[in-house]
C-alpha atoms as a PDB file:
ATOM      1  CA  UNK A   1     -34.854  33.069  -8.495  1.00  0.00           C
ATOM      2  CA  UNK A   2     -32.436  30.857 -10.415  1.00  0.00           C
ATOM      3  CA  UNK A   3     -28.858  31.210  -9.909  1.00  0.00           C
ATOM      4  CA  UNK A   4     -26.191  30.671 -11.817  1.00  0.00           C
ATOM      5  CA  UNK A   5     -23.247  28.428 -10.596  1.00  0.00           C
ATOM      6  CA  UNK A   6     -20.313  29.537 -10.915  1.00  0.00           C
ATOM      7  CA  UNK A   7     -17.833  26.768  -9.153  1.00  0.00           C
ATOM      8  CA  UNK A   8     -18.147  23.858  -7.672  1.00  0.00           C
ATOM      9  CA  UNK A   9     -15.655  23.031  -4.551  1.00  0.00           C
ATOM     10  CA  UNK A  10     -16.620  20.270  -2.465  1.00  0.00           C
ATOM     11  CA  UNK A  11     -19.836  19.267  -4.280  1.00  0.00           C
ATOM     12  CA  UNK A  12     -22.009  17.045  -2.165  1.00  0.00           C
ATOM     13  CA  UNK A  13     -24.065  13.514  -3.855  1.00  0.00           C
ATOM     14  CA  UNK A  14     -27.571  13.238  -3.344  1.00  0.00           C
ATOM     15  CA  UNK A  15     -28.655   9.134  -3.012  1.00  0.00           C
ATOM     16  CA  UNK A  16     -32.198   7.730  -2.820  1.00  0.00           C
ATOM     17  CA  UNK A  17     -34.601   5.169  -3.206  1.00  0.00           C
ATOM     18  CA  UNK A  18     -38.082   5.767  -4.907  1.00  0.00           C
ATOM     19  CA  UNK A  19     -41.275   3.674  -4.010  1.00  0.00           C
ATOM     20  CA  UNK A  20     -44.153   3.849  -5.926  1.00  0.00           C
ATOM     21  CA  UNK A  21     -47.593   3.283  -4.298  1.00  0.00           C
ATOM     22  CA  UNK A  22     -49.794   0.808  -5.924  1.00  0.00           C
ATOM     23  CA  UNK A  23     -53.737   1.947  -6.080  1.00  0.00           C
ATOM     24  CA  UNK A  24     -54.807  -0.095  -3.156  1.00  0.00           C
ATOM     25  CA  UNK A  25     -52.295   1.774  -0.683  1.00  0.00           C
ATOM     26  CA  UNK A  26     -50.032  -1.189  -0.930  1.00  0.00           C
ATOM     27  CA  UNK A  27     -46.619  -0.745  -2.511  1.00  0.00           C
ATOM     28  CA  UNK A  28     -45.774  -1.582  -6.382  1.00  0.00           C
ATOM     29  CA  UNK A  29     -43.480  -4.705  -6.786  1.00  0.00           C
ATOM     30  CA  UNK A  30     -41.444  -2.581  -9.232  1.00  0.00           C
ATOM     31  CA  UNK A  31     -40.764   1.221 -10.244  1.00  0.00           C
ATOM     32  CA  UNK A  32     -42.107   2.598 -13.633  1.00  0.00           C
ATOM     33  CA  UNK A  33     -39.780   2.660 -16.580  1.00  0.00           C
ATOM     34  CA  UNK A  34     -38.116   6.261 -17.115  1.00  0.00           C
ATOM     35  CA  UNK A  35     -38.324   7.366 -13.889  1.00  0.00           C
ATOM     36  CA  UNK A  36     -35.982  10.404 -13.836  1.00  0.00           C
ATOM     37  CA  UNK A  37     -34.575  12.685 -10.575  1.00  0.00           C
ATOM     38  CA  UNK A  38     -33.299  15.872 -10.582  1.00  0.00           C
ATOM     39  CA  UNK A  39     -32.860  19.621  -9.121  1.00  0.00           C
ATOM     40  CA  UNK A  40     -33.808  22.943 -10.357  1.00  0.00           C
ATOM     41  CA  UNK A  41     -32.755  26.154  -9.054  1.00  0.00           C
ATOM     42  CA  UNK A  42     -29.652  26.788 -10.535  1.00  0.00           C
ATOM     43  CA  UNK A  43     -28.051  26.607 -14.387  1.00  0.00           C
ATOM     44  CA  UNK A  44     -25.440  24.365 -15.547  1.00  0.00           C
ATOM     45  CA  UNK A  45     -23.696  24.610 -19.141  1.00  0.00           C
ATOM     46  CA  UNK A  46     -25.088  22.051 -21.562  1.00  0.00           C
ATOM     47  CA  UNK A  47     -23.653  18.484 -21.769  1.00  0.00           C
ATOM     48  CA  UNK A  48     -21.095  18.085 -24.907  1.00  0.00           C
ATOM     49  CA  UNK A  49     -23.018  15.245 -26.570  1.00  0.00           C
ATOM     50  CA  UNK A  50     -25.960  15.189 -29.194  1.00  0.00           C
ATOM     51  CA  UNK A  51     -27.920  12.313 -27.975  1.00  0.00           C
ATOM     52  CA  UNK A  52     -29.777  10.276 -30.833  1.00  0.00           C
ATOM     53  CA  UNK A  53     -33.243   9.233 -30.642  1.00  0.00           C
ATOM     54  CA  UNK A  54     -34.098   6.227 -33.141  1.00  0.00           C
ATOM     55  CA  UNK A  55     -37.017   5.764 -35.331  1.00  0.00           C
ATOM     56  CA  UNK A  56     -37.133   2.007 -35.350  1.00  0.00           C
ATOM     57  CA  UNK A  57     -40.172  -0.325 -35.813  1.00  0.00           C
ATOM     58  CA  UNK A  58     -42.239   2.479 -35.829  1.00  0.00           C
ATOM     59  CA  UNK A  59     -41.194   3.163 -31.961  1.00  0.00           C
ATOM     60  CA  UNK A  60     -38.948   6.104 -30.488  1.00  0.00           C
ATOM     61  CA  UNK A  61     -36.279   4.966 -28.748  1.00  0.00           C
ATOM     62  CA  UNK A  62     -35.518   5.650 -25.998  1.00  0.00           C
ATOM     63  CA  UNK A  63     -38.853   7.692 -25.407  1.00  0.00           C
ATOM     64  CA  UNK A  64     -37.617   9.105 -22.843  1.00  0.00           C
ATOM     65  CA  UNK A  65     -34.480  11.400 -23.188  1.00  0.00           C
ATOM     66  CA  UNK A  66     -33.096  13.831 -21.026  1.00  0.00           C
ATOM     67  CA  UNK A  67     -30.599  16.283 -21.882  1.00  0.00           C
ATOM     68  CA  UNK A  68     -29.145  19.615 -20.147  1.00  0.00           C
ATOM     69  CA  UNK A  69     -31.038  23.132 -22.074  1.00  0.00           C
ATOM     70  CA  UNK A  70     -28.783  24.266 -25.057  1.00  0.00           C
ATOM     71  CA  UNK A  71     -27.812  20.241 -25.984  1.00  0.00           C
ATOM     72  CA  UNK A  72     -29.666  19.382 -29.530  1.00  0.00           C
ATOM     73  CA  UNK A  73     -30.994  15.561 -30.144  1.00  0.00           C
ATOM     74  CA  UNK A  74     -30.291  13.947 -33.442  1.00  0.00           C
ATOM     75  CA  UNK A  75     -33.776  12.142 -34.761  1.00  0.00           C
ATOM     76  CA  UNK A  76     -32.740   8.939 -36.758  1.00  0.00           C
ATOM     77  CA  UNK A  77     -34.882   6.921 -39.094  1.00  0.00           C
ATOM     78  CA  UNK A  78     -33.712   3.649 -38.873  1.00  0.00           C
ATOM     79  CA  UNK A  79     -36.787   2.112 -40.568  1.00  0.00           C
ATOM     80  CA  UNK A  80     -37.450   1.859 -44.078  1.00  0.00           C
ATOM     81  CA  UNK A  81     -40.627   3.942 -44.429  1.00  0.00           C
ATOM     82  CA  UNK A  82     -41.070   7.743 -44.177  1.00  0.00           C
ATOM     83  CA  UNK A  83     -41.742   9.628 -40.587  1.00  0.00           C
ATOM     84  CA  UNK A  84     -42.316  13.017 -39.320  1.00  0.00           C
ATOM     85  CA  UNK A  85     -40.812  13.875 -36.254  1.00  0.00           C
ATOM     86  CA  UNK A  86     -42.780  17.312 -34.462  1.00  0.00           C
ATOM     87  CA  UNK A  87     -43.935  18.819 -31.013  1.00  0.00           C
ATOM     88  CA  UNK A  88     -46.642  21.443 -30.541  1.00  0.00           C
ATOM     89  CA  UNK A  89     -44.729  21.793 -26.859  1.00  0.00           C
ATOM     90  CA  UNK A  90     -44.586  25.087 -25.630  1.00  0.00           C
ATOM     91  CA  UNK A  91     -41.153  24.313 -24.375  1.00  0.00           C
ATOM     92  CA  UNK A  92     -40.098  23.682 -27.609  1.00  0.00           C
ATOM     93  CA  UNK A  93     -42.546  23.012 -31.094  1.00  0.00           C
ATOM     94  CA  UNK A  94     -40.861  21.898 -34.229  1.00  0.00           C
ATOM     95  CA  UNK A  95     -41.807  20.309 -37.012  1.00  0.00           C
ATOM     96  CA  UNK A  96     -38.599  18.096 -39.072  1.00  0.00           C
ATOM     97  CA  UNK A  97     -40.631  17.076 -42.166  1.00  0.00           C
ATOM     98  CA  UNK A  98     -40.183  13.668 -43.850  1.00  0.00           C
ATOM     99  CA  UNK A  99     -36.957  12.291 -43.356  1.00  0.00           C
ATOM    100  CA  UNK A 100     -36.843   9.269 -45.595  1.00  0.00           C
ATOM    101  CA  UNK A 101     -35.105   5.943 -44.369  1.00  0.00           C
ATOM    102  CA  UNK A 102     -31.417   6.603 -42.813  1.00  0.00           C
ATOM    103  CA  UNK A 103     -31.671  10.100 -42.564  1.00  0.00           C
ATOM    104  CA  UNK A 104     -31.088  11.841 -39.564  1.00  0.00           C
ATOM    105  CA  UNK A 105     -32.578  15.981 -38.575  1.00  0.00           C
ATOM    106  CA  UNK A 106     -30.669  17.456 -35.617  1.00  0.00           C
ATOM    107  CA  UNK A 107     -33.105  19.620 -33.271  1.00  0.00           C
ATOM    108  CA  UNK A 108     -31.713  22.291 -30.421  1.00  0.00           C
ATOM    109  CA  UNK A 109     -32.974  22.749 -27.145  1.00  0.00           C
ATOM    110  CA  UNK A 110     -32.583  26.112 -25.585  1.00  0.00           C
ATOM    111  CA  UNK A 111     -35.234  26.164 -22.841  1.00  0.00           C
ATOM    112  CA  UNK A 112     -35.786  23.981 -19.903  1.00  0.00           C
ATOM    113  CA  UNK A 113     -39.196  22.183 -20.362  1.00  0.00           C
ATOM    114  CA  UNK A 114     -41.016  18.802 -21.271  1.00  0.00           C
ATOM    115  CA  UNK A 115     -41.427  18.427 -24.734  1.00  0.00           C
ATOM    116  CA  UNK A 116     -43.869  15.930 -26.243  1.00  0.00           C
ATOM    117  CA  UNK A 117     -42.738  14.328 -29.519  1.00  0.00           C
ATOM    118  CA  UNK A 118     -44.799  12.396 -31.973  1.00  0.00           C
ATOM    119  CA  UNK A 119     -45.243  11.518 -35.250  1.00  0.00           C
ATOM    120  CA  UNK A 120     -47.537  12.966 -37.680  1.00  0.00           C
ATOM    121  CA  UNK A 121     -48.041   9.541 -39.951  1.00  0.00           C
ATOM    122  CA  UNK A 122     -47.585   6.662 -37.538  1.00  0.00           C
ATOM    123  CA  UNK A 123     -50.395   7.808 -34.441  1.00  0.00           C
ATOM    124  CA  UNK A 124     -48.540   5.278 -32.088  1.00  0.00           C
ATOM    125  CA  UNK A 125     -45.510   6.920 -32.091  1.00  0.00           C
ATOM    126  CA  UNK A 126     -44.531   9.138 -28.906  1.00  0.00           C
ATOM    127  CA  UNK A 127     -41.766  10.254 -26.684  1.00  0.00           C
ATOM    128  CA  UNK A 128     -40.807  12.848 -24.572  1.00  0.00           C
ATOM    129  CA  UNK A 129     -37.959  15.137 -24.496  1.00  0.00           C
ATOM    130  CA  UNK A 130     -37.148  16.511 -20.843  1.00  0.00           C
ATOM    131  CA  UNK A 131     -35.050  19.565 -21.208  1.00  0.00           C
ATOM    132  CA  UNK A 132     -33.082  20.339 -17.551  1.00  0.00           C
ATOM    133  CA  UNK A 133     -31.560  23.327 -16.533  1.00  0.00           C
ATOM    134  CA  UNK A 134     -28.104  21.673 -15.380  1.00  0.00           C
ATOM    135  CA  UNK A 135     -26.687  17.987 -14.876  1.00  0.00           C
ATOM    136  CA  UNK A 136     -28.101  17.366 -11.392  1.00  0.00           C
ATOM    137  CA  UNK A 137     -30.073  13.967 -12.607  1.00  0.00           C
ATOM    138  CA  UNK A 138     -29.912  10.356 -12.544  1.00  0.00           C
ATOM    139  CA  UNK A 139     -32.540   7.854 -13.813  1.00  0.00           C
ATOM    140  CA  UNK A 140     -33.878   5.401 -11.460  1.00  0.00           C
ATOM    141  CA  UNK A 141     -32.623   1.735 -11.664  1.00  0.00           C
ATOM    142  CA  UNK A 142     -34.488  -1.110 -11.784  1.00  0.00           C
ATOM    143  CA  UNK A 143     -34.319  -1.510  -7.867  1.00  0.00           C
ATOM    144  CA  UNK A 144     -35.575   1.434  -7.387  1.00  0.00           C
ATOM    145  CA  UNK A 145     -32.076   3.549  -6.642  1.00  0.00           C
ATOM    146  CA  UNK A 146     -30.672   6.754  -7.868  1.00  0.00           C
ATOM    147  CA  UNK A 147     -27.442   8.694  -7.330  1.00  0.00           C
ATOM    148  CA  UNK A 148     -26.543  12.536  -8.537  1.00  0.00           C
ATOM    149  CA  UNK A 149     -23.241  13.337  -8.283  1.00  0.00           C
ATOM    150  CA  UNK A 150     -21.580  16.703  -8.423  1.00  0.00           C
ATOM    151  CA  UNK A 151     -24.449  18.857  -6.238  1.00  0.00           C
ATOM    152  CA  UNK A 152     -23.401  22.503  -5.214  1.00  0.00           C
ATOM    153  CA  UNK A 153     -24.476  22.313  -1.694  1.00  0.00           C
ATOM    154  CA  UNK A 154     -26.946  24.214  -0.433  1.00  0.00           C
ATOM    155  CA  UNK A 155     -31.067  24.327  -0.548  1.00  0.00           C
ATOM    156  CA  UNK A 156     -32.649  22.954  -4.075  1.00  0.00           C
ATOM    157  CA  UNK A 157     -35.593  21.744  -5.511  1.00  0.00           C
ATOM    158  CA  UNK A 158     -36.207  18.202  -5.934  1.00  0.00           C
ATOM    159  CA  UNK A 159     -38.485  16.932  -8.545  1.00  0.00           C
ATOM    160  CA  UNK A 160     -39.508  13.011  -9.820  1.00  0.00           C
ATOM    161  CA  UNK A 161     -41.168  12.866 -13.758  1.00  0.00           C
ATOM    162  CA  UNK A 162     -41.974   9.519 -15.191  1.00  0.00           C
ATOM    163  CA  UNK A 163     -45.080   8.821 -17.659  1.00  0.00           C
ATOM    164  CA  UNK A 164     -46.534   6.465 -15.145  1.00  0.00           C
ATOM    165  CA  UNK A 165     -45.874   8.299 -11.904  1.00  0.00           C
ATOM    166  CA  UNK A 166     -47.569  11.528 -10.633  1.00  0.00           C
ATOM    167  CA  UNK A 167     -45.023  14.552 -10.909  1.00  0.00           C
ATOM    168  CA  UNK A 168     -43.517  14.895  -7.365  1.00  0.00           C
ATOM    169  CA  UNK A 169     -41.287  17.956  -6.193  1.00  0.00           C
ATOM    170  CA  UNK A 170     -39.728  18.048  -2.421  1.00  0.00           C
ATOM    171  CA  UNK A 171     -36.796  20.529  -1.060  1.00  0.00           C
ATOM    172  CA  UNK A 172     -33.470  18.419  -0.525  1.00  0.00           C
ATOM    173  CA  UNK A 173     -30.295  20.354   1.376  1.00  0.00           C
ATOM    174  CA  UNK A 174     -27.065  19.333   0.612  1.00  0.00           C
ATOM    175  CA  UNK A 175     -23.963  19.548   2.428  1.00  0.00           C
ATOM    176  CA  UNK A 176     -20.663  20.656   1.173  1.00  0.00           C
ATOM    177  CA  UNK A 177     -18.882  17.245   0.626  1.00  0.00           C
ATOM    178  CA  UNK A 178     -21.559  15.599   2.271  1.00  0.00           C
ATOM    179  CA  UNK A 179     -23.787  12.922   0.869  1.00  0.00           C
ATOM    180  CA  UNK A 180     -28.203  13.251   0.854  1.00  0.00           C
ATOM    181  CA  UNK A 181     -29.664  10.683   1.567  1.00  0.00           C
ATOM    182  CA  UNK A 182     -33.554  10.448   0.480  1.00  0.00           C
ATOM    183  CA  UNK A 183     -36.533   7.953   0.358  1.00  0.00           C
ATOM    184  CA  UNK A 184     -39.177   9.008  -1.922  1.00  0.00           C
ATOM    185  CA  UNK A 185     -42.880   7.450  -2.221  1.00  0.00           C
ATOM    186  CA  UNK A 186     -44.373   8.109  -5.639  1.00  0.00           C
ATOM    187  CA  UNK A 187     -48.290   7.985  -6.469  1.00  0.00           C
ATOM    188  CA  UNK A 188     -48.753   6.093  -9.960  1.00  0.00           C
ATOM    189  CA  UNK A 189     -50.586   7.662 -12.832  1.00  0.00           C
ATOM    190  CA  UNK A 190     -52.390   5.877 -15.909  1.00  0.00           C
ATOM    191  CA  UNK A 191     -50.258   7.207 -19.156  1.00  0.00           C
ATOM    192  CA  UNK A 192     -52.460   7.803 -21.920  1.00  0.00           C
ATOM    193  CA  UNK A 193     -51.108   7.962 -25.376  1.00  0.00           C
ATOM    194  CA  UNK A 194     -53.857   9.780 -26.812  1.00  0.00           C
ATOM    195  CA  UNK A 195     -52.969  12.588 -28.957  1.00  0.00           C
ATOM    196  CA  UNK A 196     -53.713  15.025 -31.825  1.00  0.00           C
ATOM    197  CA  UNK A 197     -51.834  15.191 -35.128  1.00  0.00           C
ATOM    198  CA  UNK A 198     -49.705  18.590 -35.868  1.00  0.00           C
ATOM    199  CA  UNK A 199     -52.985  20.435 -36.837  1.00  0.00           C
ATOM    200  CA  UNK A 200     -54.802  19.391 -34.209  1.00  0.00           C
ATOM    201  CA  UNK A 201     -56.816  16.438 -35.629  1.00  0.00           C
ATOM    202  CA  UNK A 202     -57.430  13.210 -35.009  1.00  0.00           C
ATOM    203  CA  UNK A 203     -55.701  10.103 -37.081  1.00  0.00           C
ATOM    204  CA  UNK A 204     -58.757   8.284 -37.351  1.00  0.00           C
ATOM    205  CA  UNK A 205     -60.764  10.694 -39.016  1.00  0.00           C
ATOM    206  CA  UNK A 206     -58.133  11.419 -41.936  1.00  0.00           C
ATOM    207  CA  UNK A 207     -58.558  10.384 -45.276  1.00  0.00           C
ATOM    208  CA  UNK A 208     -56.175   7.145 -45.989  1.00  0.00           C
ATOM    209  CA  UNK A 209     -55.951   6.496 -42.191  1.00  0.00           C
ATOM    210  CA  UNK A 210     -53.621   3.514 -41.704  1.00  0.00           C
ATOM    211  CA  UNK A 211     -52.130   2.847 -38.108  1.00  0.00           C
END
């Protein structure tokens, strides 16, 4: 059942560390890029910003972005050929045409989910839009920390997403006022980029193909 929250007194903090195992059993010198924690369970309003995701060099970036459900991203092209931005995600499919260089096509988010975005000329494009249900996240640094502030206390679900990481979900309780403290081992995972064009065919076998 998801709740909504109402007030916050005396929020606790959850802090961690995240370990990824390497194949052999060992441990992986370094976490995955885009590692993101966070909690479900509960609803927060949406964040006032409209993040921007960039078009640039024929690469999304950041390809990872994660907003709070009812936010909208703005979709830039900074380079100076045509894209098409789209998703075929059940979270969220949408489909913003061909905005020509320096044009930017704002899309809402209303429903928590992982949305897959690509573009329909340039196969190599791809990035994904996570879509939370409130602001209980923090990406994990470079050393392998994270800190989310502002956590009503209580009982929540705990979850870890990254492209290279197995998805991971734990329970976490947090004390009113109190900080978490958590140490999280992560299984790796081989991304593959492979993917479909907004009809559901493959790049390679259309006429003109060009990569």
């Amino acid at each position: 059942m998801v709740l909504l929250v109402a007030a916050a007194a005396a929020a606790g903090e959850i802090r961690g560390t995240v370990t990824v195992s390497a194949p052999d059993g060992g441990v992986q010198a370094a976490t995955p890029q885009s590692v993101v924690v966070y909690l479900t369970g509960f609803r927060q309003p949406p964040l006032p910003d409209s993040p921007v995701v960039s078009q640039k060099d024929k690469t999304f970036i950041p390809d990872l972005q994660v907003i709070v459900a009812g936010q909208s991203v703005q979709f830039t092209n900074d380079d100076p050929v045509v894209h098409n931005v789209f998703s075929t995600s059940t979270a969220r499919p949408f489909d913003l045409g061909q905005p020509g260089p320096q044009e930017t096509r704002t899309v809402g988010f209303p429903t928590p989910g992982l949305v897959d975005v690509f573009c329909n000329i340039h196969e190599q494009m791809n990035a994904n839009v996570l879509v939370l249900p409130n602001r209980a996240f923090a990406r994990v640094n470079p050393d392998g920390t994270f800190v989310i502030h502002d956590v009503p206390p209580g009982k929540h679900p705990l979850h870890a997403w990254g492209r290279q990481i197995e998805p991971f979900q734990t329970e976490v309780v947090v004390a009113e006022g109190q900080p978490a403290e958590l140490n999280l081992i992560l299984r790796p995972r081989l991304f593959n980029p492979s993917h479909l064009d907004k009809f559901g065919r493959s790049y390679k076998k259309r006429p003109g193909y060009t990569p």
